[in-house]
C-alpha atoms as a PDB file:
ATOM      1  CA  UNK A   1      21.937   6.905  79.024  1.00  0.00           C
ATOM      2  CA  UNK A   2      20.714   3.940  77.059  1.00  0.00           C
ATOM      3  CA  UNK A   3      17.082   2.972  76.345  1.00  0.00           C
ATOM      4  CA  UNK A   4      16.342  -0.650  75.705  1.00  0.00           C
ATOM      5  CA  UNK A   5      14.297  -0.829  73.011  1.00  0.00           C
ATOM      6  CA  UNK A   6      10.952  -2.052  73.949  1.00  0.00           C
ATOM      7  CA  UNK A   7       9.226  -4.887  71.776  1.00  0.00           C
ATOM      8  CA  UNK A   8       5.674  -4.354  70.940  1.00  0.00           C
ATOM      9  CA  UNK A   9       3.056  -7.239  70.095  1.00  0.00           C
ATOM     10  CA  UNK A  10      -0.082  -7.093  68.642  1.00  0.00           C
ATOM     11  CA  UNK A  11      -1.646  -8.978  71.143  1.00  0.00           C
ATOM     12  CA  UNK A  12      -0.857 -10.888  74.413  1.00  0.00           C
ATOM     13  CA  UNK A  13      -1.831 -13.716  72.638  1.00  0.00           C
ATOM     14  CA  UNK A  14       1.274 -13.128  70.129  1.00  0.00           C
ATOM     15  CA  UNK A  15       3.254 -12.670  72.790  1.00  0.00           C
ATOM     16  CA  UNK A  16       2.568 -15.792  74.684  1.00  0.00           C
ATOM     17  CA  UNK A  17       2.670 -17.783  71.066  1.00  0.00           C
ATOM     18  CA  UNK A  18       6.413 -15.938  69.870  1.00  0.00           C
ATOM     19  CA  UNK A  19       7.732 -16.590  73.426  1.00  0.00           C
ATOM     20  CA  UNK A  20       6.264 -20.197  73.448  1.00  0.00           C
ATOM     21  CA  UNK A  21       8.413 -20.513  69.958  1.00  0.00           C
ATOM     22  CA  UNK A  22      11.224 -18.645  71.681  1.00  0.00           C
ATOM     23  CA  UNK A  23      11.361 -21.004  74.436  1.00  0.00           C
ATOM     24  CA  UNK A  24      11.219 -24.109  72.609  1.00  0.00           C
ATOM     25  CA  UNK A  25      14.277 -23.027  69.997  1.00  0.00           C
ATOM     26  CA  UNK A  26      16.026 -22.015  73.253  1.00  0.00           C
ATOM     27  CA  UNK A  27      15.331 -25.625  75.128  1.00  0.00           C
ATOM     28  CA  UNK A  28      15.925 -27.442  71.867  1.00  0.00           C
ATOM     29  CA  UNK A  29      19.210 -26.657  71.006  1.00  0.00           C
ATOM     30  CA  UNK A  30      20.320 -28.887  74.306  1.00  0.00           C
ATOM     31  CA  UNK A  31      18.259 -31.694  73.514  1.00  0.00           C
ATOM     32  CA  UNK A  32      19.627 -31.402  69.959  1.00  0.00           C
ATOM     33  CA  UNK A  33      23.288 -31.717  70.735  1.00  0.00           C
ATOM     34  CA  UNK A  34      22.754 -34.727  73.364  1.00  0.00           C
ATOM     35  CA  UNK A  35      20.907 -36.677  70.425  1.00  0.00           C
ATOM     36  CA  UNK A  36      23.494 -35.543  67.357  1.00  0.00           C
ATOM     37  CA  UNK A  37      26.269 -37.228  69.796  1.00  0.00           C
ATOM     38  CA  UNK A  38      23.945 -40.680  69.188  1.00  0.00           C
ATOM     39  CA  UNK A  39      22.809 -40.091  65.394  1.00  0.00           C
ATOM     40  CA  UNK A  40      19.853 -39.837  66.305  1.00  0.00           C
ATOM     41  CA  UNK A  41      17.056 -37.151  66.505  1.00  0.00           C
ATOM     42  CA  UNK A  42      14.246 -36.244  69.038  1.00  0.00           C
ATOM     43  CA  UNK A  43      11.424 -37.485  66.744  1.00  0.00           C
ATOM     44  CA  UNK A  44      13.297 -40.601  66.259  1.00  0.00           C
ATOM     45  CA  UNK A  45      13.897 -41.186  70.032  1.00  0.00           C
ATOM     46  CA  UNK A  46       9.999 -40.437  69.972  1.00  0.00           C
ATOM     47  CA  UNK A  47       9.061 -43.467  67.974  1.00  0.00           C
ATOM     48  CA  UNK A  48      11.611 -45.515  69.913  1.00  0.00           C
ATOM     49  CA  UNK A  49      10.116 -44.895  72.924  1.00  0.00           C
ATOM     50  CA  UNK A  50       6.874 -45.210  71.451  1.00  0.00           C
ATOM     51  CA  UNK A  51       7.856 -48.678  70.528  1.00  0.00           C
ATOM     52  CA  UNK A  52       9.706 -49.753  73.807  1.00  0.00           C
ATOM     53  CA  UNK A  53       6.499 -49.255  75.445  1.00  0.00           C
ATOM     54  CA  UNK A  54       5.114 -51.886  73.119  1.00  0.00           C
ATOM     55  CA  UNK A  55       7.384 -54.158  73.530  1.00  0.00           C
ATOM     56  CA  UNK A  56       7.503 -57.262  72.838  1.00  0.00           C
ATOM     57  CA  UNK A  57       4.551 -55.961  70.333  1.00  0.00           C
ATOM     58  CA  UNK A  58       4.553 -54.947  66.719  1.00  0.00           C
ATOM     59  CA  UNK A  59       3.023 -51.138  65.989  1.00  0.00           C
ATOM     60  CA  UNK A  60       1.097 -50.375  63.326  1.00  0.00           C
ATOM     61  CA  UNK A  61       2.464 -47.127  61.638  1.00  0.00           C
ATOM     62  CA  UNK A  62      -0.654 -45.296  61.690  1.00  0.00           C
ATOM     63  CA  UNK A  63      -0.633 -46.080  65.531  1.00  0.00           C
ATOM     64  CA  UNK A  64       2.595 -44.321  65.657  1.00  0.00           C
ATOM     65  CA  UNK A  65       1.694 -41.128  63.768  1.00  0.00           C
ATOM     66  CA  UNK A  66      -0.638 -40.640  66.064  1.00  0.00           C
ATOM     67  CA  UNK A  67       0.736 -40.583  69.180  1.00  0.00           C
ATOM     68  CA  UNK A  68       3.817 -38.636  68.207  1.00  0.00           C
ATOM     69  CA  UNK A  69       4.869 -35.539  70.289  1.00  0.00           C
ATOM     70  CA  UNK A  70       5.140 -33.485  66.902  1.00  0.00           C
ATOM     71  CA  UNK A  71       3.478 -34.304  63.950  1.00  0.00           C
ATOM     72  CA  UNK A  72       6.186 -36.283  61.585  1.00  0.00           C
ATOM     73  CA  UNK A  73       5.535 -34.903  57.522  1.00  0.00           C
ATOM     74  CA  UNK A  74       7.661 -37.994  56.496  1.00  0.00           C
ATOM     75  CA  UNK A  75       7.623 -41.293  58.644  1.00  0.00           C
ATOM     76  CA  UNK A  76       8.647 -43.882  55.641  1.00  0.00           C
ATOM     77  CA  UNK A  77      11.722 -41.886  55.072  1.00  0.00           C
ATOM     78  CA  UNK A  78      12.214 -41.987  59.339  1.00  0.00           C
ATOM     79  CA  UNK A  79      11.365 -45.582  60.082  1.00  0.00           C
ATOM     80  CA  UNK A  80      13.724 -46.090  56.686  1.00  0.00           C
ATOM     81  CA  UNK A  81      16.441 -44.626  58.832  1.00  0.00           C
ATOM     82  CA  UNK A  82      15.639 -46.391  62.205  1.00  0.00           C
ATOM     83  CA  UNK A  83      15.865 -49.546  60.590  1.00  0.00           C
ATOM     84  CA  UNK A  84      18.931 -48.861  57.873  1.00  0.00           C
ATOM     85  CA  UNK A  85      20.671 -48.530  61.989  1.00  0.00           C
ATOM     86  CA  UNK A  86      19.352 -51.795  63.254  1.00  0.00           C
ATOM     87  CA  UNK A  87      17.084 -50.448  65.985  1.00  0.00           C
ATOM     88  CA  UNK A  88      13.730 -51.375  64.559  1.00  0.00           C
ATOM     89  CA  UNK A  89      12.388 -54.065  61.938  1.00  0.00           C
ATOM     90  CA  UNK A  90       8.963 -53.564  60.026  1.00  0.00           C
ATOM     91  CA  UNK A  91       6.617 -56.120  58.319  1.00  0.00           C
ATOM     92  CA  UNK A  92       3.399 -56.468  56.793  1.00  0.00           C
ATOM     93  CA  UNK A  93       0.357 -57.252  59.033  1.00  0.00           C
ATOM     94  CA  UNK A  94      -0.649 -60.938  58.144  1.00  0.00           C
ATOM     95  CA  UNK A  95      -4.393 -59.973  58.418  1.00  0.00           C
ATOM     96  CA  UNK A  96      -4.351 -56.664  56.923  1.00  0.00           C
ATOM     97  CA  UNK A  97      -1.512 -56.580  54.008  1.00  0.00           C
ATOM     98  CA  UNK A  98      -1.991 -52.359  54.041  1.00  0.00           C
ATOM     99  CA  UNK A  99      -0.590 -51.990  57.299  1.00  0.00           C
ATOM    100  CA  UNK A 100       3.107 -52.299  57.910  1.00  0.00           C
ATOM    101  CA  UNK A 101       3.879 -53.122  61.731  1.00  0.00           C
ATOM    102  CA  UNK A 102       6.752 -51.818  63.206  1.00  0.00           C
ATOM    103  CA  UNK A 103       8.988 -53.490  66.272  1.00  0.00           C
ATOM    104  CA  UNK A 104      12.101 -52.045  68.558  1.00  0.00           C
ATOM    105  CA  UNK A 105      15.043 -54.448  68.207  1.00  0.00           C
ATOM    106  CA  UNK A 106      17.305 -55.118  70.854  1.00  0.00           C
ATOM    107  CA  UNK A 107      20.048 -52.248  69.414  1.00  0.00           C
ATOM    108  CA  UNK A 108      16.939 -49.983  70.112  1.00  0.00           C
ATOM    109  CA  UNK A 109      15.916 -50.868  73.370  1.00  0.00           C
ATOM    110  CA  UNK A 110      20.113 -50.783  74.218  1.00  0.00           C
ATOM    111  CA  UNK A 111      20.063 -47.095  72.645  1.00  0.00           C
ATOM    112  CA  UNK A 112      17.300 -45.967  74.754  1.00  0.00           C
ATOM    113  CA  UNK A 113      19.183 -47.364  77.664  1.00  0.00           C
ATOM    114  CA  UNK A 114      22.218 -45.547  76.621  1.00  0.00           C
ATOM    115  CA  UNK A 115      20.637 -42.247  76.074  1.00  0.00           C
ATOM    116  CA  UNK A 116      18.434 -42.309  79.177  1.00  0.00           C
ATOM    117  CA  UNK A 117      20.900 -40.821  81.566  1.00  0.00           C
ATOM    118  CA  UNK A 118      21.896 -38.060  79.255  1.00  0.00           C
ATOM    119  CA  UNK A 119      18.647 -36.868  78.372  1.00  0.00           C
ATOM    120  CA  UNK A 120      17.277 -36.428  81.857  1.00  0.00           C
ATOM    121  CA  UNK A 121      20.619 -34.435  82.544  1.00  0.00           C
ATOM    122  CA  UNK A 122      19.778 -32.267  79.345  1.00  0.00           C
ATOM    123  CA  UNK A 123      16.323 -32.008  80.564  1.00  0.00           C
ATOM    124  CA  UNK A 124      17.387 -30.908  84.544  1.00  0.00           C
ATOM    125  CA  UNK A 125      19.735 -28.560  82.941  1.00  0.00           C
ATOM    126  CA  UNK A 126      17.002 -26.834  80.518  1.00  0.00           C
ATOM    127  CA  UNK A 127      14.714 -26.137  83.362  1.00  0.00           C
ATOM    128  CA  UNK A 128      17.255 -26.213  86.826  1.00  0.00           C
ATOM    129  CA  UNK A 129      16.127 -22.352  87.606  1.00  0.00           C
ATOM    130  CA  UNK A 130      12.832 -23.153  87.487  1.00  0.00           C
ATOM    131  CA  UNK A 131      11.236 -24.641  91.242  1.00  0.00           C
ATOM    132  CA  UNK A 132       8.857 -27.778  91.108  1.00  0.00           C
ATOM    133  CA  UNK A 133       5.962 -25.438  91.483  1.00  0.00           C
ATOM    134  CA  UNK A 134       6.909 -23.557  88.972  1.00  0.00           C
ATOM    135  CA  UNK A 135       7.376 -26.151  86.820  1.00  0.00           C
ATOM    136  CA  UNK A 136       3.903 -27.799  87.787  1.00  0.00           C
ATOM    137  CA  UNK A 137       1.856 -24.644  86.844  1.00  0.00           C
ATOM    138  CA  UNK A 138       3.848 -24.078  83.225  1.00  0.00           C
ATOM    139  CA  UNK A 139       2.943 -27.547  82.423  1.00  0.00           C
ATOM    140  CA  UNK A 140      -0.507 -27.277  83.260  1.00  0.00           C
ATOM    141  CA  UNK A 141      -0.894 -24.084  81.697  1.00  0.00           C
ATOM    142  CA  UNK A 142       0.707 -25.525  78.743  1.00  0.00           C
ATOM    143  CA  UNK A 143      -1.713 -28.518  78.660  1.00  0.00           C
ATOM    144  CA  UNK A 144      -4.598 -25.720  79.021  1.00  0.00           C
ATOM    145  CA  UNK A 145      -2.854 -23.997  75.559  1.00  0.00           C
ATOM    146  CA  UNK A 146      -3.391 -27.160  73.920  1.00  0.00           C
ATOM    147  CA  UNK A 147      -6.832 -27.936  74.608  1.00  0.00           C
ATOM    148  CA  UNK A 148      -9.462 -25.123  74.368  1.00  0.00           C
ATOM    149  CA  UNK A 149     -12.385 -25.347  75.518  1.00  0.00           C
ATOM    150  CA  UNK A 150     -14.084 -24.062  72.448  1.00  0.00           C
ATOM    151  CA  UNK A 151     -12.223 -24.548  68.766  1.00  0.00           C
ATOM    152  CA  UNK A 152     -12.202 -21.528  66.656  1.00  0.00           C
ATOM    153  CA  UNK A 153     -13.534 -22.264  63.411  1.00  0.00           C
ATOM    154  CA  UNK A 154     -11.352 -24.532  61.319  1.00  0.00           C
ATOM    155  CA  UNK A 155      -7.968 -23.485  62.809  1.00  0.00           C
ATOM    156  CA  UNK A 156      -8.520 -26.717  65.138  1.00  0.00           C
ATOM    157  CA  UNK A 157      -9.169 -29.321  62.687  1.00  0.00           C
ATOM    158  CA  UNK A 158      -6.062 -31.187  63.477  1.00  0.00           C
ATOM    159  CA  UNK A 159      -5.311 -32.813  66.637  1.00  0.00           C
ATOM    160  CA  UNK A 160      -3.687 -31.228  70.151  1.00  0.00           C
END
C-alpha cells in the first residue's frame, strides 16, 4: 500500500501564499501560449489595453506604471518594443518636456481586436470547472488578500 506523502507548511498563511503562486504558474502557462502565437506578452497586452481605453488620448508613462496589473522593472525597454512593432507611438509632452506620452496606433487597437476572442477562450478554459459562485467568492477573497486592513510594518510600502 502506498502513502502519499503529505506536504507540511509552516503556516496556513504559506500555504495560501505557495498555492496562490501555484495557481498563477498553472493559469499562466495558457495565457502565455495564446500571446507567444501574437509576439506579444501579457504585460504588453496590459499597456495596450491600458492605452485603448485612452484612446484617442496620449498617456503619460508614469500614468501607465501605475495602473499596471504587475509591476513592470523595465517599461523603456517594453514601450521600445511596442513601438519597434507599430502598435504604439510616444512623444514628449509639449508642456512638460520630462514626460514622454504614449498613444495606441491603429495596428494596436487591430491587435487587441485580434486577440480578444482568443483570450476570453484561454480565460473560460483556465477557470471552466469552477461555477460563477465560485468564481465570485475567489475573486473577492482575492481582492481581500490584496488590501489589508492593517499594513504590517514596512512589508506594505508599495502599492496593492
Amino acid at each position: 500500500m502506498s502513502q502519499t506523502a503529505t506536504v507540511k507548511f509552516d503556516s496556513a498563511a504559506q500555504e495560501v501564499y505557495l498555492g496562490l503562486w501555484r495557481t498563477y504558474d498553472r493559469l499562466r502557462t495558457l495565457e502565455d501560449r495564446m500571446f507567444a502565437e501574437r509576439n506579444l506578452t501579457a504585460q504588453q497586452y496590459n499597456v495596450l489595453r491600458l492605452l485603448r481605453a485612452a484612446h484617442p488620448e496620449a498617456v503619460p508613462t508614469l500614468s501607465l506604471i501605475s495602473r499596471l496589473v504587475s509591476l513592470a522593472p523595465d517599461i523603456t525597454r517594453m514601450l521600445d518594443r511596442l513601438e519597434l512593432s507599430g502598435w504604439v507611438l510616444r512623444e514628449r509632452s509639449q508642456t512638460d518636456r520630462r514626460a514622454v506620452m504614449v498613444k495606441i496606433t491603429d495596428e494596436g487597437i487591430s491587435l487587441l481586436n485580434e486577440t480578444s476572442v482568443p483570450l476570453s477562450q484561454c480565460h473560460e478554459a483556465q477557470l471552466v470547472h469552477m461555477s460563477a459562485d465560485e468564481l465570485g467568492l475567489l475573486s473577492s477573497l482575492l481582492a481581500k488578500a490584496r488590501f489589508p486592513h492593517e499594513p504590517v510594518g514596512s512589508l506594505w510600502k508599495f502599492e496593492a
